[in-house]
C-alpha atoms as a PDB file:
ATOM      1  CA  UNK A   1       0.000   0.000   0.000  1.00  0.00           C
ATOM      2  CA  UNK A   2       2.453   2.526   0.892  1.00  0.00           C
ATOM      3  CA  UNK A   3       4.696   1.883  -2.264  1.00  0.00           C
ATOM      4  CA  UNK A   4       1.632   1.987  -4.198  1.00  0.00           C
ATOM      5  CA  UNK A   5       0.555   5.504  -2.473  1.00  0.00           C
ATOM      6  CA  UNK A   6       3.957   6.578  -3.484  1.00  0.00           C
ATOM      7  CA  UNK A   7       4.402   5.703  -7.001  1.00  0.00           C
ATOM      8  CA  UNK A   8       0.944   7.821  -7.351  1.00  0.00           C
ATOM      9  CA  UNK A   9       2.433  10.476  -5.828  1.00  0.00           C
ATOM     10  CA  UNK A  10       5.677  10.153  -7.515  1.00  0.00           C
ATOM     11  CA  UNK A  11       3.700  10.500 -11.125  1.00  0.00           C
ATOM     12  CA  UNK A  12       1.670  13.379 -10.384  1.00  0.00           C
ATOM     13  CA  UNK A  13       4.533  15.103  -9.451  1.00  0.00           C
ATOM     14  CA  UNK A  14       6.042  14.018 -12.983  1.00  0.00           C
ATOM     15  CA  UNK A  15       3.114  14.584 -14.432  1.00  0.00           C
ATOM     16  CA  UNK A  16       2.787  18.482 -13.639  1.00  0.00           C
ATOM     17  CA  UNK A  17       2.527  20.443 -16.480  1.00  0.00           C
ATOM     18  CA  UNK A  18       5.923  22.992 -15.717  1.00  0.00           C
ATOM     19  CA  UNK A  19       8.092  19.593 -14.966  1.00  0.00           C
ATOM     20  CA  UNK A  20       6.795  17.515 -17.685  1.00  0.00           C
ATOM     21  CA  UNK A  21       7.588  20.348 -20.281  1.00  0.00           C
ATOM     22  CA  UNK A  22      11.259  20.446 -18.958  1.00  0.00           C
ATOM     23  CA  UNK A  23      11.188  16.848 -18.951  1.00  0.00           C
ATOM     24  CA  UNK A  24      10.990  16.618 -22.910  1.00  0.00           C
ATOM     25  CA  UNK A  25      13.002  18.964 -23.399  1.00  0.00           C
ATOM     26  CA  UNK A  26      15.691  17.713 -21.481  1.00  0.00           C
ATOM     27  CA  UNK A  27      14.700  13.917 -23.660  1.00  0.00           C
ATOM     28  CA  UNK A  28      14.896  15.280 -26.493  1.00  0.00           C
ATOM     29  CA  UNK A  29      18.592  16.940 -25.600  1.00  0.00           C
ATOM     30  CA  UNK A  30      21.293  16.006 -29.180  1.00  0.00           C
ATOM     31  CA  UNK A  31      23.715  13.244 -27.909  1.00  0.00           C
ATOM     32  CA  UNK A  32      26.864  14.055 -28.393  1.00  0.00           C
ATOM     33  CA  UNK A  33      30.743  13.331 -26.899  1.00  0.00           C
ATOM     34  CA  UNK A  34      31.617  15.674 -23.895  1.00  0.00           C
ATOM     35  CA  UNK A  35      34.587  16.071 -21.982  1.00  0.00           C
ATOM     36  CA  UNK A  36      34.079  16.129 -18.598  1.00  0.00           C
ATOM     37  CA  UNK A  37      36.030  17.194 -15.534  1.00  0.00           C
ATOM     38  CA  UNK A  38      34.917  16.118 -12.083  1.00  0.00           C
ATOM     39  CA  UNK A  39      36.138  19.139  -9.614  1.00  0.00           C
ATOM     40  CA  UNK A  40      34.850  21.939  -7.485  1.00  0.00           C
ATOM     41  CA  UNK A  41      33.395  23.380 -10.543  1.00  0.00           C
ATOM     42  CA  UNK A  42      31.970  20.753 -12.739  1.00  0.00           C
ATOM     43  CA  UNK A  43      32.940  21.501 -16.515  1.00  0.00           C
ATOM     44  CA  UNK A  44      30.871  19.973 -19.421  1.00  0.00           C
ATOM     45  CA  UNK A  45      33.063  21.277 -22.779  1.00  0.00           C
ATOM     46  CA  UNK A  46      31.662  20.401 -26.437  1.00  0.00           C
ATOM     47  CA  UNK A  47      29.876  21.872 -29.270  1.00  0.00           C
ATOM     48  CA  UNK A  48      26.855  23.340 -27.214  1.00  0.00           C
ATOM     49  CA  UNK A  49      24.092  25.200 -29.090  1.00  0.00           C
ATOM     50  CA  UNK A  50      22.364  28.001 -27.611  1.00  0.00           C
ATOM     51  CA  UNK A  51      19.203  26.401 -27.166  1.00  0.00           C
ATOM     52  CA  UNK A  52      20.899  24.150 -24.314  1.00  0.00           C
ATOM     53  CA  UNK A  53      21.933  27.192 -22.271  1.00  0.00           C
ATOM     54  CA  UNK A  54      18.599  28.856 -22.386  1.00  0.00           C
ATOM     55  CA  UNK A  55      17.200  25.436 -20.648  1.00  0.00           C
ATOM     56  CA  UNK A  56      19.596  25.791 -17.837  1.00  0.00           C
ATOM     57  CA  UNK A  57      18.036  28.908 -17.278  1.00  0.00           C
ATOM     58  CA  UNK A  58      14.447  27.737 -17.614  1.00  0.00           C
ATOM     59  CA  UNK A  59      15.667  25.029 -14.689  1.00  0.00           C
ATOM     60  CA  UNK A  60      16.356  28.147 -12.258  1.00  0.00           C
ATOM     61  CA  UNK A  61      16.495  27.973  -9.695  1.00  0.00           C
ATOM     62  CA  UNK A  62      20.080  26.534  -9.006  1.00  0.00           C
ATOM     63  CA  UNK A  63      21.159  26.066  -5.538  1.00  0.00           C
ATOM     64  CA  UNK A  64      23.530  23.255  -5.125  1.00  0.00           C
ATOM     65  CA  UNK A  65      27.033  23.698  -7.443  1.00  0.00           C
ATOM     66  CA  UNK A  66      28.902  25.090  -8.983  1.00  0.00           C
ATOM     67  CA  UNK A  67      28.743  23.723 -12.703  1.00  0.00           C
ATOM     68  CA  UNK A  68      30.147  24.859 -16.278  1.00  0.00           C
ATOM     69  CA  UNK A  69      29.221  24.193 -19.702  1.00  0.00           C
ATOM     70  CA  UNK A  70      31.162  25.262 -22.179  1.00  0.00           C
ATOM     71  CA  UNK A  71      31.852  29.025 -21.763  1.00  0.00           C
ATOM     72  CA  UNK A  72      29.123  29.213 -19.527  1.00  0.00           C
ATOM     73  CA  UNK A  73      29.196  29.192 -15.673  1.00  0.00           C
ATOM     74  CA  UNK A  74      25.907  28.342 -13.579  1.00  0.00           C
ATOM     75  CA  UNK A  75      27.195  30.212 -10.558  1.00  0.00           C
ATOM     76  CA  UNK A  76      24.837  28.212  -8.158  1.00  0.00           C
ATOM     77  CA  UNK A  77      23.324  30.224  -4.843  1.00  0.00           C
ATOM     78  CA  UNK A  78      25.587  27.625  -2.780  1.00  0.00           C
ATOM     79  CA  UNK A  79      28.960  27.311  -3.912  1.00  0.00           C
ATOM     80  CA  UNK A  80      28.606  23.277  -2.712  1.00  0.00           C
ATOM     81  CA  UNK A  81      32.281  22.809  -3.053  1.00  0.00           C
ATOM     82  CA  UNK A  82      33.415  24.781   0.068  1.00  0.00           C
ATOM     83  CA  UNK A  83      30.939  22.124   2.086  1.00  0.00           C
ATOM     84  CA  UNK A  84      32.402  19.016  -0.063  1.00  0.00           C
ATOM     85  CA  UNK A  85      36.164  19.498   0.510  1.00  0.00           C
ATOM     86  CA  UNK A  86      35.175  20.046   4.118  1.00  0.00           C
ATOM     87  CA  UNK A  87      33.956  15.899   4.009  1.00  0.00           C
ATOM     88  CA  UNK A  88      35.801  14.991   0.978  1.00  0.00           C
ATOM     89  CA  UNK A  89      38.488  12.989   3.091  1.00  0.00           C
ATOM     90  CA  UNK A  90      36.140  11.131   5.419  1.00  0.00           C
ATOM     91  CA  UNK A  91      34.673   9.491   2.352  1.00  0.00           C
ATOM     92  CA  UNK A  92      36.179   5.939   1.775  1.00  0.00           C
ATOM     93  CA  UNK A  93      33.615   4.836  -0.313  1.00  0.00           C
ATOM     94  CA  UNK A  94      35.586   2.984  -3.169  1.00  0.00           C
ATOM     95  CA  UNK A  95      33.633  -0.272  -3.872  1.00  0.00           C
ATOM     96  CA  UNK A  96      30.855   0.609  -1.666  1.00  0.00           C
ATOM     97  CA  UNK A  97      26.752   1.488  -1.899  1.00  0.00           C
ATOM     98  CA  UNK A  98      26.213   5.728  -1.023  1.00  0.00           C
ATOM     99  CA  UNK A  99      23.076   7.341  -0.494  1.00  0.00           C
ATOM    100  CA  UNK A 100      22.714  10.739  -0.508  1.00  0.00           C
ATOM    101  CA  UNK A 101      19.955  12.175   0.815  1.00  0.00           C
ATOM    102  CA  UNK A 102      18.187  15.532   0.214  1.00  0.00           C
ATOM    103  CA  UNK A 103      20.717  15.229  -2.919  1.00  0.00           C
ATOM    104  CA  UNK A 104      19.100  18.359  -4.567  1.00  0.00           C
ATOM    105  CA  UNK A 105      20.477  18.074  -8.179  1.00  0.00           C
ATOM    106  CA  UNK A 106      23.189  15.710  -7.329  1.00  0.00           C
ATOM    107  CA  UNK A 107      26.183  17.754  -7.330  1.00  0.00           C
ATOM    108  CA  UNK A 108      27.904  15.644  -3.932  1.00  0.00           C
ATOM    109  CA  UNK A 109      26.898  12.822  -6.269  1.00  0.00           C
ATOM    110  CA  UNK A 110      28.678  13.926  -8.685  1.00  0.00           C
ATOM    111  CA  UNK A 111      31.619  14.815  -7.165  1.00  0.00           C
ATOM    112  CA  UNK A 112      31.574  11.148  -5.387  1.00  0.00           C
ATOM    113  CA  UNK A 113      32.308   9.755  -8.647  1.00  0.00           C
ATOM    114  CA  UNK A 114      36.221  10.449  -8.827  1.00  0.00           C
ATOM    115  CA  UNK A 115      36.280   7.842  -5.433  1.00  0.00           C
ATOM    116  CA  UNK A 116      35.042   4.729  -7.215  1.00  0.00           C
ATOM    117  CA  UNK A 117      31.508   4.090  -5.337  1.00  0.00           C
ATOM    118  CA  UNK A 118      29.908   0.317  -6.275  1.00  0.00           C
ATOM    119  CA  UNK A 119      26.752   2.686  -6.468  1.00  0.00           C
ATOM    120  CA  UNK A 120      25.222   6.175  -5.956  1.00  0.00           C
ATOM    121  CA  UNK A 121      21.216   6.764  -5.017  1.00  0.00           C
ATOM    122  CA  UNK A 122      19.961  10.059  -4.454  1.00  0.00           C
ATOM    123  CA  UNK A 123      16.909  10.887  -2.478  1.00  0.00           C
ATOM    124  CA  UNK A 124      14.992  13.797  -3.053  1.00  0.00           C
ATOM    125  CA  UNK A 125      11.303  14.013  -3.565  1.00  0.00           C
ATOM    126  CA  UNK A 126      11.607  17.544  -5.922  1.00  0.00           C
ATOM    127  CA  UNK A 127      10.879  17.011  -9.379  1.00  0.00           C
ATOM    128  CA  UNK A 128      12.725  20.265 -10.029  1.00  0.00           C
ATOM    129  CA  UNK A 129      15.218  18.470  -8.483  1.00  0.00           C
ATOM    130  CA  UNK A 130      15.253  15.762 -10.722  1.00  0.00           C
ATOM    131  CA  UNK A 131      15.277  18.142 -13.751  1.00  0.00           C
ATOM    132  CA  UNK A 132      18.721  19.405 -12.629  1.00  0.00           C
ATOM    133  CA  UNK A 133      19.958  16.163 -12.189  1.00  0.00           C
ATOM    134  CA  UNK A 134      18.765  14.881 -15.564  1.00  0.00           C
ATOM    135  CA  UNK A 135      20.011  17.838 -17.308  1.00  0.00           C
ATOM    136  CA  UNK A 136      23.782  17.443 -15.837  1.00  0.00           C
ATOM    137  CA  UNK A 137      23.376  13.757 -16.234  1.00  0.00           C
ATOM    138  CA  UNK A 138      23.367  14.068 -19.718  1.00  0.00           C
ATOM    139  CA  UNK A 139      26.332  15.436 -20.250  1.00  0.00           C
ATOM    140  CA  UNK A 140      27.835  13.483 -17.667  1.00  0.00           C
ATOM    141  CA  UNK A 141      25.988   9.736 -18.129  1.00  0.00           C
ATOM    142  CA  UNK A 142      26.700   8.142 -15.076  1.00  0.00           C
ATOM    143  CA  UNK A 143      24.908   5.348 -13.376  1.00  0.00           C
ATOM    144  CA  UNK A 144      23.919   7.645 -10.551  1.00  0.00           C
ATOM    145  CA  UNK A 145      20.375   6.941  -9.434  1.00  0.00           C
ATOM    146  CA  UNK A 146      17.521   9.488  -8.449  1.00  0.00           C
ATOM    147  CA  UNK A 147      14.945   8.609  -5.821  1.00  0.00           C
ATOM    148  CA  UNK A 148      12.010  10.828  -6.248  1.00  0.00           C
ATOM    149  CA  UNK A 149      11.453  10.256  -2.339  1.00  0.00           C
ATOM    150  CA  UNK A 150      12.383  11.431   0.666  1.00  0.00           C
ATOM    151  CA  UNK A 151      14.041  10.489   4.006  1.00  0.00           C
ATOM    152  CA  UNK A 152      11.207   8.722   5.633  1.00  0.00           C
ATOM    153  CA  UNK A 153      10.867   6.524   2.823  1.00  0.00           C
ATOM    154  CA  UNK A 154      14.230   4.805   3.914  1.00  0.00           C
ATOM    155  CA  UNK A 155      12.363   2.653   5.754  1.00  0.00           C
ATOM    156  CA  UNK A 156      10.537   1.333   2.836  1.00  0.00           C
ATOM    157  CA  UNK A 157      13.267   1.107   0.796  1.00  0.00           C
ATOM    158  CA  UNK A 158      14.489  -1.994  -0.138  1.00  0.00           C
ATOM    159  CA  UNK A 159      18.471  -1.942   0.200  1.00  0.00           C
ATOM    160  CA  UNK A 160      20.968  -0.792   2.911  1.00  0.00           C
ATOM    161  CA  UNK A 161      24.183   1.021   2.760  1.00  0.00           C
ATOM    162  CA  UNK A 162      27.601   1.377   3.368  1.00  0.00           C
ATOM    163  CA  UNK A 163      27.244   5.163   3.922  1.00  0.00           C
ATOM    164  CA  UNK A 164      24.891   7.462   3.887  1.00  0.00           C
ATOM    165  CA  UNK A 165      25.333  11.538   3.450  1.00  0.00           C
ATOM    166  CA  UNK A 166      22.254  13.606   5.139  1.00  0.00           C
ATOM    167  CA  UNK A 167      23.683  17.086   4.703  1.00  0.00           C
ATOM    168  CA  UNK A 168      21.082  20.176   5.154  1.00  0.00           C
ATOM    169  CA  UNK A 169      18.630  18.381   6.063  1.00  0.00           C
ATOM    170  CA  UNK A 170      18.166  17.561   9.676  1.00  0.00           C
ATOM    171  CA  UNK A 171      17.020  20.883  10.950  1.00  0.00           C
ATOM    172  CA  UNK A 172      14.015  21.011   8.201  1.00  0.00           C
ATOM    173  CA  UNK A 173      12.473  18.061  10.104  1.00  0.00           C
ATOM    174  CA  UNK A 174      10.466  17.682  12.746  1.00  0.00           C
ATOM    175  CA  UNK A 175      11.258  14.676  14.277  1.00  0.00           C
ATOM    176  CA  UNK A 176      15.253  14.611  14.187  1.00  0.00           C
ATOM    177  CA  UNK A 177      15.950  11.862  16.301  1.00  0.00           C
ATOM    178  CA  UNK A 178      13.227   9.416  14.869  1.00  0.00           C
ATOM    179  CA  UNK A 179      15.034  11.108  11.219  1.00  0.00           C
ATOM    180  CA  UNK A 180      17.844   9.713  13.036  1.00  0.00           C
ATOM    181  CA  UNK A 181      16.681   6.129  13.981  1.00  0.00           C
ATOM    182  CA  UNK A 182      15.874   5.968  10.273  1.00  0.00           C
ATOM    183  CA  UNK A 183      19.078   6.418   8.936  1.00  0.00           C
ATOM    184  CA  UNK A 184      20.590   3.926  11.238  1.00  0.00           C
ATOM    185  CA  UNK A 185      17.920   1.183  10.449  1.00  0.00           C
ATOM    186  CA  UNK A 186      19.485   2.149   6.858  1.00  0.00           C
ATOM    187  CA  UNK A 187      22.925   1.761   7.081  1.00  0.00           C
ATOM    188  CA  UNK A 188      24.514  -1.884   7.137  1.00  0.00           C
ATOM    189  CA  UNK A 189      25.956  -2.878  10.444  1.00  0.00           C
ATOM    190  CA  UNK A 190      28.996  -0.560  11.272  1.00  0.00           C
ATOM    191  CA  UNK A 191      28.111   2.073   8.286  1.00  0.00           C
ATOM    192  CA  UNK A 192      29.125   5.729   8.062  1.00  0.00           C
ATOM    193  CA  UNK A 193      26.707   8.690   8.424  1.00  0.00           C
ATOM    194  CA  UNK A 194      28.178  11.997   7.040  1.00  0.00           C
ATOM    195  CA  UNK A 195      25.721  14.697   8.341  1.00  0.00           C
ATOM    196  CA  UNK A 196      25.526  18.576   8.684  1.00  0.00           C
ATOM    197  CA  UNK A 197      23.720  20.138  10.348  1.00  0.00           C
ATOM    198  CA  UNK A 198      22.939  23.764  12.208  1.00  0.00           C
ATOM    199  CA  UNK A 199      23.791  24.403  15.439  1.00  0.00           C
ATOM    200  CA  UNK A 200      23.635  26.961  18.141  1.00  0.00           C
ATOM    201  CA  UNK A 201      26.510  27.722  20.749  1.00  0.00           C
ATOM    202  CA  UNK A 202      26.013  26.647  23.757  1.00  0.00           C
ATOM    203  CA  UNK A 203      27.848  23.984  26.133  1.00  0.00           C
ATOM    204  CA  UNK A 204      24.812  23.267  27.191  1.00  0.00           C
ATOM    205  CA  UNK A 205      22.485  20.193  25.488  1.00  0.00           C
ATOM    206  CA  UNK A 206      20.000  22.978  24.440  1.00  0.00           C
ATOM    207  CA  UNK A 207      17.934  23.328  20.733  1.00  0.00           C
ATOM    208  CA  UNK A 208      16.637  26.494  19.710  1.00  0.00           C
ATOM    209  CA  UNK A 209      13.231  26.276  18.350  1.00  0.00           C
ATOM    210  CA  UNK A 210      12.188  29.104  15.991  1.00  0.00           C
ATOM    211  CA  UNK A 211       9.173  29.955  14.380  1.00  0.00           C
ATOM    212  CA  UNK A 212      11.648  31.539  11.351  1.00  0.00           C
ATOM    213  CA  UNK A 213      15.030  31.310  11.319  1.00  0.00           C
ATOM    214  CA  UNK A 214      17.088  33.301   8.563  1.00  0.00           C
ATOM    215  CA  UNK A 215      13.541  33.794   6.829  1.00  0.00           C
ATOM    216  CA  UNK A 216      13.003  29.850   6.925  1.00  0.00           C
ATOM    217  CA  UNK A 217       9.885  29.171   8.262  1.00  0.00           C
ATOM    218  CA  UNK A 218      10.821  25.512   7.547  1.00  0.00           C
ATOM    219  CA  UNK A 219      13.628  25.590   9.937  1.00  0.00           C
ATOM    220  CA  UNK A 220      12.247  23.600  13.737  1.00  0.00           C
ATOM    221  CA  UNK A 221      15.164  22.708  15.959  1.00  0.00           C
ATOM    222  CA  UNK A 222      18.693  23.891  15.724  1.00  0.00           C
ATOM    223  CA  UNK A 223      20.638  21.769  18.204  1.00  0.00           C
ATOM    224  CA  UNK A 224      23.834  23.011  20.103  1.00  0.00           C
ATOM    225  CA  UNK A 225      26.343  20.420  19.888  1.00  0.00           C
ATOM    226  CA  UNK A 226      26.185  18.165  22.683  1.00  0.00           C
ATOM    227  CA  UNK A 227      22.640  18.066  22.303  1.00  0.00           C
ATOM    228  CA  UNK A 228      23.366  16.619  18.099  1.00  0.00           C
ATOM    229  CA  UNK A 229      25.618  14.347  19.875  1.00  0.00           C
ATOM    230  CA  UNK A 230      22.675  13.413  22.736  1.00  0.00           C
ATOM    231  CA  UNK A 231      20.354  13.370  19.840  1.00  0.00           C
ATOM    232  CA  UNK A 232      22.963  10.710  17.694  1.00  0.00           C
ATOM    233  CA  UNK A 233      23.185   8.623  20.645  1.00  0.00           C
ATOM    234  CA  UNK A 234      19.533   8.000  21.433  1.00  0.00           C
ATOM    235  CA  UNK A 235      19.544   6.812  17.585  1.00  0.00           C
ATOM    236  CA  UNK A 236      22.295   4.419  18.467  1.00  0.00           C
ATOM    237  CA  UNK A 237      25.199   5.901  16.337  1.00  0.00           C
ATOM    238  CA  UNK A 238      28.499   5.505  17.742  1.00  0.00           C
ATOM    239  CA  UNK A 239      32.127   6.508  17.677  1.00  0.00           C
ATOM    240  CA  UNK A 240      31.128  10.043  17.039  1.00  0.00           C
ATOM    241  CA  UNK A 241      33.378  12.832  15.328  1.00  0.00           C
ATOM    242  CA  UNK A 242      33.295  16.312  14.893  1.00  0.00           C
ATOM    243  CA  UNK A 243      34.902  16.727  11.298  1.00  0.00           C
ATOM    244  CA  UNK A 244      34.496  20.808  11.461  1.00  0.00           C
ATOM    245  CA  UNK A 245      32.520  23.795  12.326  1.00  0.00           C
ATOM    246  CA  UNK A 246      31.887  26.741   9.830  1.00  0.00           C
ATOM    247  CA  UNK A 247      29.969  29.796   9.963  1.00  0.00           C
ATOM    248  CA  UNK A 248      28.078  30.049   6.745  1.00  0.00           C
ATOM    249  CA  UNK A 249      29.495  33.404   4.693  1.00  0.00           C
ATOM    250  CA  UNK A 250      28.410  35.115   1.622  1.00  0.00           C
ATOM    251  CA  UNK A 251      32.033  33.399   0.011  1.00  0.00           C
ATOM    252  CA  UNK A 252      29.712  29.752   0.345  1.00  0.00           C
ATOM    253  CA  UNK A 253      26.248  31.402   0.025  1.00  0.00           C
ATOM    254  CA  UNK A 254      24.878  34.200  -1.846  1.00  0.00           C
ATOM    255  CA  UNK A 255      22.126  36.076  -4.383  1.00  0.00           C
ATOM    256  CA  UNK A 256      23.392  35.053  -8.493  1.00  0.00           C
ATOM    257  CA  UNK A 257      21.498  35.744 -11.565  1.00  0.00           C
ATOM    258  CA  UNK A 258      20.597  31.475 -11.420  1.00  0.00           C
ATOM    259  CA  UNK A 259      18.399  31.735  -8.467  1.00  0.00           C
ATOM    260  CA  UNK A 260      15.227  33.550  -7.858  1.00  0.00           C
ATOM    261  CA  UNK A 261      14.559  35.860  -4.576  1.00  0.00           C
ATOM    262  CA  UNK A 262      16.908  36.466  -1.688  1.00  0.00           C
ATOM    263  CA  UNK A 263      19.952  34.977  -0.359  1.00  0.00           C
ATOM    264  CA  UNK A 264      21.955  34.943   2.620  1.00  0.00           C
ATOM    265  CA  UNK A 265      22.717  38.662   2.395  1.00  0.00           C
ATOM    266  CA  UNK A 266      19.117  39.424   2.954  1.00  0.00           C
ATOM    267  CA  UNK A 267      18.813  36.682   5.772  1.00  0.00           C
ATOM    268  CA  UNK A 268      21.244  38.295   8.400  1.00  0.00           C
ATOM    269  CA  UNK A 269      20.845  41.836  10.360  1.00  0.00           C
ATOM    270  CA  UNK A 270      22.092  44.185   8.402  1.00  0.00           C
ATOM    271  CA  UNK A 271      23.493  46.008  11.223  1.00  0.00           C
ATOM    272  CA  UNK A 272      24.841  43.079  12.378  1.00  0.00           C
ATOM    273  CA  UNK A 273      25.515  40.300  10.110  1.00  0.00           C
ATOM    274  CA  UNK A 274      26.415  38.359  13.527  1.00  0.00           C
ATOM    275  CA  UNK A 275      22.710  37.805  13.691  1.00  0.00           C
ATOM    276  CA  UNK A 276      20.017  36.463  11.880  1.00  0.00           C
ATOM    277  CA  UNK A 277      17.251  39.096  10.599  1.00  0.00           C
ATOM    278  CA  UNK A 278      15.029  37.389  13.842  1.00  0.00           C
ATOM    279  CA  UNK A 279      18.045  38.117  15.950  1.00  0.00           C
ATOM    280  CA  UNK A 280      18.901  34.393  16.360  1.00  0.00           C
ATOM    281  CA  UNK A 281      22.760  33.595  15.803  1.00  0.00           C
ATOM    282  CA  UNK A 282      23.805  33.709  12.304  1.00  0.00           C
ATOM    283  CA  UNK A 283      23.840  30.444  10.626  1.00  0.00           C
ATOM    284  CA  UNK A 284      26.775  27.959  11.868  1.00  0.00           C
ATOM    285  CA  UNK A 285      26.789  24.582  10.617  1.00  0.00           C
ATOM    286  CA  UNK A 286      28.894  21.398  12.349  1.00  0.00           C
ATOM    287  CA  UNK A 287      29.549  18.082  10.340  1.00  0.00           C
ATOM    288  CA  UNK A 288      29.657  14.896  11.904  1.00  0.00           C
ATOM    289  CA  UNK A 289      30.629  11.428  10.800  1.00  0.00           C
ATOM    290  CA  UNK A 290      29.577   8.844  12.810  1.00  0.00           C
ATOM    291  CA  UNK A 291      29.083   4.844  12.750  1.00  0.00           C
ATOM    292  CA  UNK A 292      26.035   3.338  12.507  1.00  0.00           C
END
């Protein structure tokens, strides 16, 4: 029933009139040889035609990259590989099964391709989402596989895995630890979580709860860091590290002509970018990797 209920769901969403127009046109894309270079900018270089840069602007907006093809940069709203060299060397995932989830339009993904993964999933139940991906994918024609679903569907899912990336995600939930429990039950015995996540400062296990944070209003607990790590160990996760900390700046995040509406410049006080626009801490993230 509830595979059923989601392959419904799954359709409609394919099925809406904006995504299934990008969807042919991103089908009926020439074929052609590209070379392609796997790095913090992703370059796609050929014989591009016009028309093909006009649909990566139909697919604003762009959040997660950067990428390039041809002459042409998408300067993403996140520059995605500031937060990937940050995990890039607690990934030993040569031979193994990754799952990235929240993937967005598979950039990480991407990039995890240079370290020789037995397989790559994404999970992400956008459609625009999966646009992006396809789009990139193209060019790049990997075996890289998108999910149309989300994290609670882990449960349902019907394979485990060696590790498991949840990065910008945790916070947007409302139920982090049972989000938690889930990607444990997901992970083979002794598998790696990467995760990132927000956090407040505090030595204290406290979690800000904010009706809006940085104009999110989809943003419900922001743990300080002993409560992540209280929060990891009720899941069961063990031998837990702190791979960094890093306050988000307008270097990583920031307004470009491939995104729609504000960025992070508009998020913080502008009297003091130390704070958000509510007056909460501006954004600080921590990344974890921990076994599951």
């Amino acid at each position: 029933m509830y595979i059923h209920k989601n392959r419904i769901e799954i359709k409609r969403k394919l099925e809406a009139k904006n995504i299934a127009i990008l969807r042919q046109q991103i089908a009926s894309m020439p074929k052609d040889k590209y070379k392609i270079t796997i790095d913090d900018t992703i370059k796609i270089e050929s014989n591009i035609k016009e028309n093909i840069i006009n649909l990566a602007y139909l697919l604003k907006p762009w959040r997660k990259g950067p990428f390039q093809i041809s002459n042409q940069l998408i300067n993403s709203e996140w520059d995605s590989s500031i937060k990937y060299n940050i995990i890039k060397n607690h990934l030993d995932i040569k031979d193994k099964i990754v799952a990235d989830i929240g993937c967005n339009n598979g950039y990480f993904m991407f990039r995890m391709l240079a370290l020789n993964p037995k397989k790559i999933i994404g999970f992400d139940p956008s459609a625009h989402c999966l646009c992006q991906f396809d789009f990139i994918n193209h060019f790049i024609n990997s075996d890289i596989k998108f999910e149309i679903l989300g994290l609670q569907d882990l449960s349902h899912y019907d394979m485990k895995f060696d590790t498991i990336l949840c990065l910008g995600v945790l916070y947007h939930r409302t139920n982090p630890i049972d989000c938690l429990k889930i990607l444990k039950q997901a992970l083979k015995n002794g598998g790696i979580l990467i995760l990132d996540c927000l956090i407040i400062d505090s030595n204290l296990p406290l979690v800000l709860s904010p009706l809006s944070y940085a104009k999110m209003k989809n943003v419900y607990f922001i743990p300080s860091i002993s409560a992540l790590e209280n929060w990891l160990k009720r899941a069961k996760f063990s031998d837990i590290e702190i791979i960094a900390t890093k306050k988000t700046d307008l270097e990583e995040q920031r307004k470009t002509e491939w995104i729609n509406g504000e960025s992070l410049e508009s998020f913080l006080d502008k009297d003091n970018p130390q704070k958000t626009i509510e007056g909460y801490q501006a954004p600080k993230r921590i990344y974890i990797k921990a076994k599951g």
